[in-house]
C-alpha atoms as a PDB file:
ATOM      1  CA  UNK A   1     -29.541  45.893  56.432  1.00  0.00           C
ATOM      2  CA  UNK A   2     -30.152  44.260  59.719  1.00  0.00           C
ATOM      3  CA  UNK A   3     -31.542  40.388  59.000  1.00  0.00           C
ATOM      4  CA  UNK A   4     -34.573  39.527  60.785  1.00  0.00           C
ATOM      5  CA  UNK A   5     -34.201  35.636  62.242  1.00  0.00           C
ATOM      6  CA  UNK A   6     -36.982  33.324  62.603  1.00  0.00           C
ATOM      7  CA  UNK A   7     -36.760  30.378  65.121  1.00  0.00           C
ATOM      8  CA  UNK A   8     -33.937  28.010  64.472  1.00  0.00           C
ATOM      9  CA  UNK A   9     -32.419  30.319  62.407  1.00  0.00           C
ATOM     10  CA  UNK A  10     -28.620  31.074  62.304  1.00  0.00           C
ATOM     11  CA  UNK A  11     -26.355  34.155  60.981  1.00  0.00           C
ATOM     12  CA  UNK A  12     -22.644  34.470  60.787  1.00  0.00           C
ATOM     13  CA  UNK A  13     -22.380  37.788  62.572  1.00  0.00           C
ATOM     14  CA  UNK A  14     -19.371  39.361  60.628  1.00  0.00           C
ATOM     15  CA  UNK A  15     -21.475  39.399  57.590  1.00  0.00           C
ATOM     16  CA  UNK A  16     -24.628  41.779  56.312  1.00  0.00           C
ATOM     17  CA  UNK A  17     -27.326  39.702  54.287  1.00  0.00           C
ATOM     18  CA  UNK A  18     -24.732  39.973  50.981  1.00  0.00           C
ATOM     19  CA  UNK A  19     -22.437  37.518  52.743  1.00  0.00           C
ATOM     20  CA  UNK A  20     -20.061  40.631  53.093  1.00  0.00           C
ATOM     21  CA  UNK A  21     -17.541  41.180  56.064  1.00  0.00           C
ATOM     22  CA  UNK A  22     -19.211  44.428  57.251  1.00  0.00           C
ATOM     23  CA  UNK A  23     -19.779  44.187  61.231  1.00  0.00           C
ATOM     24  CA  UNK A  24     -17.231  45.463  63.156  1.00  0.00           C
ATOM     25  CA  UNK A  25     -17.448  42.753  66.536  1.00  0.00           C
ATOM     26  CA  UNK A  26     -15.200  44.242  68.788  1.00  0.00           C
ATOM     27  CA  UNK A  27     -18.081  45.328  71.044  1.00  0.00           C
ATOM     28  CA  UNK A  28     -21.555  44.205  70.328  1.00  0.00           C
ATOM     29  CA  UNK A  29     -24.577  44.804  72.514  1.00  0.00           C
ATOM     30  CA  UNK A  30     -27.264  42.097  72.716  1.00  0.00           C
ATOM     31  CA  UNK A  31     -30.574  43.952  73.430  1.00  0.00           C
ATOM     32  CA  UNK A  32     -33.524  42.796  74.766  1.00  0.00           C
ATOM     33  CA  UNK A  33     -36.899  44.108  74.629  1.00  0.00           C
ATOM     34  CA  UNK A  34     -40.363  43.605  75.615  1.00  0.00           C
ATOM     35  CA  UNK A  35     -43.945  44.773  76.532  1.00  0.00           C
ATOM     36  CA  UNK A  36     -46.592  43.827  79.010  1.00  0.00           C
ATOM     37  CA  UNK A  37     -50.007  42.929  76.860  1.00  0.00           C
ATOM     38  CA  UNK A  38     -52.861  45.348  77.436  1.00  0.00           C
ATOM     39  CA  UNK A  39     -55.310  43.497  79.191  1.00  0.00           C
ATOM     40  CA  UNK A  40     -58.854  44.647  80.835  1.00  0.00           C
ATOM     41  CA  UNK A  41     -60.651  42.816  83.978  1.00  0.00           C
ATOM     42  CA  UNK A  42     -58.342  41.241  86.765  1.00  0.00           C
ATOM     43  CA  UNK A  43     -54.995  41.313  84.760  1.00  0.00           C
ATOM     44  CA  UNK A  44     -55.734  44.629  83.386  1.00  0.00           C
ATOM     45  CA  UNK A  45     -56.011  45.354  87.001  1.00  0.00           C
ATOM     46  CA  UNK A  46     -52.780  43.290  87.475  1.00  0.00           C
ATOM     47  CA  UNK A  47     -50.522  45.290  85.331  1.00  0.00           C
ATOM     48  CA  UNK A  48     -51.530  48.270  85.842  1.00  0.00           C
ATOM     49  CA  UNK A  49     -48.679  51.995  86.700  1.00  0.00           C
ATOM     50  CA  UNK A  50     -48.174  50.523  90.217  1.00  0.00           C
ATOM     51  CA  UNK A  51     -47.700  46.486  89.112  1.00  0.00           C
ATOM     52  CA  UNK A  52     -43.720  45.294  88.555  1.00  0.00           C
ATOM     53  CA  UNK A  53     -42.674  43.351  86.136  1.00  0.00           C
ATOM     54  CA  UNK A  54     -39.801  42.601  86.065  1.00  0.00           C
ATOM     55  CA  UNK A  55     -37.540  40.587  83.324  1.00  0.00           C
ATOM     56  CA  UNK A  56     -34.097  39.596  83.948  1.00  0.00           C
ATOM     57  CA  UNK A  57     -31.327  39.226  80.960  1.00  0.00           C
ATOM     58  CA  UNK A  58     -28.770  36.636  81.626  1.00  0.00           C
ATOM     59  CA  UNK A  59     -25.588  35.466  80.129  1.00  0.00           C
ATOM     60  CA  UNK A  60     -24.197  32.160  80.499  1.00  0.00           C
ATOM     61  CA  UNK A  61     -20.211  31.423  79.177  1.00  0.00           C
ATOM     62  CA  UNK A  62     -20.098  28.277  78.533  1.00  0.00           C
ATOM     63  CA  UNK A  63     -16.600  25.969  77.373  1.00  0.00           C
ATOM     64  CA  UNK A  64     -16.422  23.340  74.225  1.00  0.00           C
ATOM     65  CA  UNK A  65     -17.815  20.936  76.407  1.00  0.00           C
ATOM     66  CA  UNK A  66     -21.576  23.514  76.737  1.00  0.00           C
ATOM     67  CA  UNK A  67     -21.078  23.645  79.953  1.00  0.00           C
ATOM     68  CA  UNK A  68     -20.143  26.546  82.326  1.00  0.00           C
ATOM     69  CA  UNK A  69     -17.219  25.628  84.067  1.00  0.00           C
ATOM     70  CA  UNK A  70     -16.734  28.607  86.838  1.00  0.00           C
ATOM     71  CA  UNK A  71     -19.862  28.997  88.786  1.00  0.00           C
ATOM     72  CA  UNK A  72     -18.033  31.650  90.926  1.00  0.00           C
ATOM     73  CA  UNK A  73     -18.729  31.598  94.180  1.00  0.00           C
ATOM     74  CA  UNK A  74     -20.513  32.858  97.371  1.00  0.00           C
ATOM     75  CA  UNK A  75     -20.315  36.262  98.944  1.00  0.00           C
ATOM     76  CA  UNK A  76     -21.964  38.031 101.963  1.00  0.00           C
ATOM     77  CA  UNK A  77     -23.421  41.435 101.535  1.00  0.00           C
ATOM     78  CA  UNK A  78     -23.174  44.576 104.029  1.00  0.00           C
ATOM     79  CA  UNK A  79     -26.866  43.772 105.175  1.00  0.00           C
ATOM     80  CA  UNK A  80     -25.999  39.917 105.606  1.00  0.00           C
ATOM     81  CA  UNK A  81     -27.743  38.072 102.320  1.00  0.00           C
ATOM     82  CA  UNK A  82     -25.570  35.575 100.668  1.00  0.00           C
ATOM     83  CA  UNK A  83     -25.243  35.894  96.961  1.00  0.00           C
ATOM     84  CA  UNK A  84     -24.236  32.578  94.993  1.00  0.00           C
ATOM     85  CA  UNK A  85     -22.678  32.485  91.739  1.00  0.00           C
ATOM     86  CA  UNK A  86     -20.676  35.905  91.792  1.00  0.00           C
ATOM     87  CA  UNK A  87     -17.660  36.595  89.601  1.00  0.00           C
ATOM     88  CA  UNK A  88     -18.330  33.164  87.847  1.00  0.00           C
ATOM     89  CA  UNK A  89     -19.589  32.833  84.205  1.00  0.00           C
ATOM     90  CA  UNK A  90     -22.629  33.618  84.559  1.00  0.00           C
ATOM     91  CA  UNK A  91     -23.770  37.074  84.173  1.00  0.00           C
ATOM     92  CA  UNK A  92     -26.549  38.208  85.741  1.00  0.00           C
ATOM     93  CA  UNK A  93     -28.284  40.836  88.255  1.00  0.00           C
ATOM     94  CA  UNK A  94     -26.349  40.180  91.185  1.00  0.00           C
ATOM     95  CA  UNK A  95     -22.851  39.436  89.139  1.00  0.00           C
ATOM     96  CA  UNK A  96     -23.227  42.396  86.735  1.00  0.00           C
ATOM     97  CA  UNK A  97     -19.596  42.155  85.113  1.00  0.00           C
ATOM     98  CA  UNK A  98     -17.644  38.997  84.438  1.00  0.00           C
ATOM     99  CA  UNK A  99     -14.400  38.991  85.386  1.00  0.00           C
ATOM    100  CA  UNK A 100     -12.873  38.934  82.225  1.00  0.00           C
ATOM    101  CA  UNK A 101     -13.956  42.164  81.912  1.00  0.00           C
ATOM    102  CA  UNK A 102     -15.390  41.594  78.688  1.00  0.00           C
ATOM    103  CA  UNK A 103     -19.248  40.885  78.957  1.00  0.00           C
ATOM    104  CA  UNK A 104     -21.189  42.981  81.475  1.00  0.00           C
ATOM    105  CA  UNK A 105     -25.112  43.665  81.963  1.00  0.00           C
ATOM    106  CA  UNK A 106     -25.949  47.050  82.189  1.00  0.00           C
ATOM    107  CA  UNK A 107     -28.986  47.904  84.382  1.00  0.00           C
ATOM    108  CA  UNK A 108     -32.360  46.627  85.100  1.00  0.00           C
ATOM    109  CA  UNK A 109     -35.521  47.637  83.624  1.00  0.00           C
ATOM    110  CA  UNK A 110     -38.341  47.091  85.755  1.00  0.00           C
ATOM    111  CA  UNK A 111     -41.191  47.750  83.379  1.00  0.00           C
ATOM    112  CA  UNK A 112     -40.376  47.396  80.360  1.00  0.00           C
ATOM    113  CA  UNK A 113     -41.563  50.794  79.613  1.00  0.00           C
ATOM    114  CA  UNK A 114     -40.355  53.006  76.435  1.00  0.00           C
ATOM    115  CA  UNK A 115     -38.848  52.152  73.115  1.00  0.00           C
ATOM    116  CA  UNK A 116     -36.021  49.864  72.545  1.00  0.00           C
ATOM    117  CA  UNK A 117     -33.688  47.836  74.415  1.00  0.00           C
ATOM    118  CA  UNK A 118     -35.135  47.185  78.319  1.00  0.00           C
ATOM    119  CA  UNK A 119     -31.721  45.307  79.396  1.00  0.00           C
ATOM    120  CA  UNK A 120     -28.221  44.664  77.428  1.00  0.00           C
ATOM    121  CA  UNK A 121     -25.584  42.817  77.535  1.00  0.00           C
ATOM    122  CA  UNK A 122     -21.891  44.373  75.788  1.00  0.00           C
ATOM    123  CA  UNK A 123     -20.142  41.245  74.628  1.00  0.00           C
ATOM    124  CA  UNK A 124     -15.931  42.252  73.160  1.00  0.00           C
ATOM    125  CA  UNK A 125     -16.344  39.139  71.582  1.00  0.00           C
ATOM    126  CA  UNK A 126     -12.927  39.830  69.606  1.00  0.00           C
ATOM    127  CA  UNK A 127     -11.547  40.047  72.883  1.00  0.00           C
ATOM    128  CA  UNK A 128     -13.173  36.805  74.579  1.00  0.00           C
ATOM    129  CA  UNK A 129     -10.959  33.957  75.889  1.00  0.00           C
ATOM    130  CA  UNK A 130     -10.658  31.105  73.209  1.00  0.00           C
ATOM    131  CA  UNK A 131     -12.083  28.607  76.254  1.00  0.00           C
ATOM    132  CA  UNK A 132     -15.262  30.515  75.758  1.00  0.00           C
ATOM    133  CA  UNK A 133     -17.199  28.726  72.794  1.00  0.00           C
ATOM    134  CA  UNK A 134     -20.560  30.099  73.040  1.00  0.00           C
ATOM    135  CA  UNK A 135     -22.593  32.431  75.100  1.00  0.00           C
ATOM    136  CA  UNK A 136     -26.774  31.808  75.419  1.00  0.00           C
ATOM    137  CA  UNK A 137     -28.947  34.229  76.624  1.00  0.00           C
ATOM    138  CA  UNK A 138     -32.149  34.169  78.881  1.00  0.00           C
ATOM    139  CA  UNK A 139     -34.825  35.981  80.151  1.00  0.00           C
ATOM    140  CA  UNK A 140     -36.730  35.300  83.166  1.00  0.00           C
ATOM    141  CA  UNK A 141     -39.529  36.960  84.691  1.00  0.00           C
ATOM    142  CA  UNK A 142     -38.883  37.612  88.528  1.00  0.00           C
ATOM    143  CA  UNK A 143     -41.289  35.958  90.703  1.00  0.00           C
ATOM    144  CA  UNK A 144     -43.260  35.050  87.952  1.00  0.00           C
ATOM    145  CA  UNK A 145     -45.029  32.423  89.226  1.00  0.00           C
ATOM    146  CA  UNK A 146     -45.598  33.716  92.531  1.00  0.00           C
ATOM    147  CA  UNK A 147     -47.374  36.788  90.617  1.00  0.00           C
ATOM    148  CA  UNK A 148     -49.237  34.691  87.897  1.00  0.00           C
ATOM    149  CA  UNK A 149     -47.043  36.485  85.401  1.00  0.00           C
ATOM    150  CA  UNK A 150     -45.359  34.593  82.628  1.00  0.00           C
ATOM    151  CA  UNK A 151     -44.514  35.234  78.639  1.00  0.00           C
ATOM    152  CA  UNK A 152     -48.113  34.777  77.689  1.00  0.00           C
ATOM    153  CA  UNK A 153     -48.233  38.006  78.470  1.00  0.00           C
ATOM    154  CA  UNK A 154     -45.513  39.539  76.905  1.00  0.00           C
ATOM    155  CA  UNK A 155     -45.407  41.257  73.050  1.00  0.00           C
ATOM    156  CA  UNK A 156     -42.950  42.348  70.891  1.00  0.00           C
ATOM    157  CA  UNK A 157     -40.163  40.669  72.664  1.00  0.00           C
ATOM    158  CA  UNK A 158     -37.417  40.885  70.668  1.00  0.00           C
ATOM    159  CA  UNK A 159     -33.400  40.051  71.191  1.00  0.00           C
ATOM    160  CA  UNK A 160     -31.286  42.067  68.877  1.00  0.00           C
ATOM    161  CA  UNK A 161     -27.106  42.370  68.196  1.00  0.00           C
ATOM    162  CA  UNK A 162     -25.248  45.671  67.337  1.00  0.00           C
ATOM    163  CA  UNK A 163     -22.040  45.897  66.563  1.00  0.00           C
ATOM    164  CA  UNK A 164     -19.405  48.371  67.752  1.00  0.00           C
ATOM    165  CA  UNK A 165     -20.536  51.272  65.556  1.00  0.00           C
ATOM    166  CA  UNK A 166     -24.335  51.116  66.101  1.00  0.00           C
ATOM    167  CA  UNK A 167     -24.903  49.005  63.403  1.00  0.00           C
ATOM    168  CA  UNK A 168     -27.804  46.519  63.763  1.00  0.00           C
ATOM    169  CA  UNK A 169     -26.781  43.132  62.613  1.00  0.00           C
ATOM    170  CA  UNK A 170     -29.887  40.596  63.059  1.00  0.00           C
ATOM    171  CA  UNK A 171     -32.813  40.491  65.258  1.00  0.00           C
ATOM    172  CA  UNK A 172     -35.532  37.968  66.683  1.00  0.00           C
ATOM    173  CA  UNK A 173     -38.491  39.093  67.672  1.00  0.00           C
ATOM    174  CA  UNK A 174     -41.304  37.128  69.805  1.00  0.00           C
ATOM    175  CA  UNK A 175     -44.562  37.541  71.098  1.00  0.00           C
ATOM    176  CA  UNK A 176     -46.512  35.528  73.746  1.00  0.00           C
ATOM    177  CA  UNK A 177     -49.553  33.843  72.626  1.00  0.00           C
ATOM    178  CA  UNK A 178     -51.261  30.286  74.492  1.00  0.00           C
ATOM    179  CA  UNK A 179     -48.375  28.409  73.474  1.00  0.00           C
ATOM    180  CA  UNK A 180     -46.505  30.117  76.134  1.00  0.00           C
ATOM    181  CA  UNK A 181     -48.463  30.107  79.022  1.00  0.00           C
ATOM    182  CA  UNK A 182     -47.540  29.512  82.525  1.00  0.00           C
ATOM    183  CA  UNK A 183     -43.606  29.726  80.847  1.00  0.00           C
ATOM    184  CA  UNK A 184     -41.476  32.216  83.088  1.00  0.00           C
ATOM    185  CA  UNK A 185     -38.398  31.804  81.790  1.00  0.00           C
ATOM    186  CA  UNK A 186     -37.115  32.055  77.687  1.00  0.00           C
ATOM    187  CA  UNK A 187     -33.903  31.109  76.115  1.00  0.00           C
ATOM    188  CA  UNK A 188     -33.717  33.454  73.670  1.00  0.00           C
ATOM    189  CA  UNK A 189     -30.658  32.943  71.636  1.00  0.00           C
ATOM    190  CA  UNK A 190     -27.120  31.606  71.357  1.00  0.00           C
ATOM    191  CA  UNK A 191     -23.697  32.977  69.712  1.00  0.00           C
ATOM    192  CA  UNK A 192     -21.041  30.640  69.777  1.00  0.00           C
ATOM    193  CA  UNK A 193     -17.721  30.297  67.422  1.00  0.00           C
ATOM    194  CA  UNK A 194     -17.590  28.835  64.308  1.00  0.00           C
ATOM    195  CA  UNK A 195     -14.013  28.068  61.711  1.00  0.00           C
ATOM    196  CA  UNK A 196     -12.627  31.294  63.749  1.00  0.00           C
ATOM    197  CA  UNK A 197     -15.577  33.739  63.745  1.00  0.00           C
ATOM    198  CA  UNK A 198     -19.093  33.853  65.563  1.00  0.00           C
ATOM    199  CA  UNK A 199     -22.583  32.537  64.804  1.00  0.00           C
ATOM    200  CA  UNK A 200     -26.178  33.881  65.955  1.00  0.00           C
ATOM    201  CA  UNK A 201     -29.041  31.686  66.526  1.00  0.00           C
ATOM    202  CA  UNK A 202     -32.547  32.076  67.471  1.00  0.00           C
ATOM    203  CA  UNK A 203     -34.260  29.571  69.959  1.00  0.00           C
ATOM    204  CA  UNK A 204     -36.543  30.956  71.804  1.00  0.00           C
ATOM    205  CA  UNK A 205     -37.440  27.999  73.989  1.00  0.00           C
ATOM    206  CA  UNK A 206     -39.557  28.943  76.719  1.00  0.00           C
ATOM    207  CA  UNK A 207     -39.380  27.155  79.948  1.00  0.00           C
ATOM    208  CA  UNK A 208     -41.624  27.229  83.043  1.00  0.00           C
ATOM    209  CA  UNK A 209     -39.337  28.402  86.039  1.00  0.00           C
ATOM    210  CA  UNK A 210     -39.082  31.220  87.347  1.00  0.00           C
ATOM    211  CA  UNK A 211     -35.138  30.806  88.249  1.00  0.00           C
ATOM    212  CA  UNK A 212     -32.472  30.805  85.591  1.00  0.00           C
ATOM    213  CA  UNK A 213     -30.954  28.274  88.525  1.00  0.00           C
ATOM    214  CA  UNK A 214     -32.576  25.282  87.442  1.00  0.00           C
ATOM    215  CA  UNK A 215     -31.634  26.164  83.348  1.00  0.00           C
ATOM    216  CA  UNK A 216     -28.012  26.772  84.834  1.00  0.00           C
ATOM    217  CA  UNK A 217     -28.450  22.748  86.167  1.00  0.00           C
ATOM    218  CA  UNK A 218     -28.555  21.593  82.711  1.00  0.00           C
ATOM    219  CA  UNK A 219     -25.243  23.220  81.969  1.00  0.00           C
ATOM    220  CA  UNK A 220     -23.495  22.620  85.001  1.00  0.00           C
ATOM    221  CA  UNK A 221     -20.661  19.704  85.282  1.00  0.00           C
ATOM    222  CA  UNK A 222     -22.168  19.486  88.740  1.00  0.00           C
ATOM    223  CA  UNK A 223     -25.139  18.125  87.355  1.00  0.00           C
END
């Protein structure tokens, strides 16, 4: 039975709510889900069929030291636009797949429409380099400030982890309420190693940009 976490909380992934060795962690998929909140007036007006919004999932590898230590680099697309950060450890809409091979985002969800995981993230975590030590995921909501949209106005968030055979291992679940106005951005959760296996834990610590760039500063050596 899948454990539901509460903020703060920590799991050792391998193991069911027993303390039992049952997850199989060669491939787990973090999902992430999440609703816009029913409104009426101006922001029922706001997000209504035709409005976007649009939250981002995003991965960031980082070493014993919590930092990310590749921030990839720059590339120029067929149509000109420069895109930083590619093939580095961070893995996000424009660098889908790290290089590794081994932790890759699989689409965008625009609206957040339908049942169960919006975005995921596969993690081989059996398969992960040992200079990997822990791996936190965001969301952020695209141009959320420029369109006065921000996690308020979310409900039933959740972040969840399966394992290989379609097991659900834990889940955190999170909706917006005054607290969390004006925030655009949420770091949801963390797994990271622990005496040779891997550990789960719920944050959710909203912050107010927009950009996963300026989180990124806080765990760059650059910084």
């Amino acid at each position: 039975m899948a454990i539901n976490l509460q903020k703060g909380q920590t799991i050792d992934l391998r193991k069911n709510d027993r303390g039992e060795s049952v997850y199989d962690l060669s491939k787990v998929t973090i999902g992430l889900g999440w609703d816009v909140r029913k409104q009426g007036g101006f922001f029922g007006k706001l997000f209504s069929k035709e409005a976007e919004y649009d939250l981002d999932a995003v991965a960031f590898l980082l070493d014993g030291n919590g930092k990310v230590a590749n921030l990839g680099k720059t590339v120029q697309t067929n149509e000109g636009r420069q895109i930083a950060l590619y093939q580095g450890d961070v893995v996000f809409f424009n660098s889908m797949q790290h290089p590794s091979g081994n932790i890759w985002l699989t689409g965008d969800n625009r609206t957040g429409a339908g049942d169960g995981d919006d975005e995921q993230i596969i993690v081989k975590l059996d398969q992960l380099d040992e200079s990997y030590q822990k791996i936190l995921f965001l969301v952020t909501i695209y141009q959320g400030k420029q369109n006065n949209q921000h996690f308020g106005m979310i409900e039933n968030a959740f972040i969840r982890a399966v394992d290989a055979k379609g097991k659900e291992i834990t889940k955190y679940s999170l909706s917006g309420d005054a607290s969390m106005n004006g925030k655009c951005a949420m770091v949801f959760a963390e797994a990271y190693r622990h005496n040779g296996d891997w550990k789960f834990r719920a944050i959710g610590e909203p912050h107010q940009t927009d950009n996963f760039i300026e989180i990124l500063k806080q765990y760059s050596y650059s910084n």
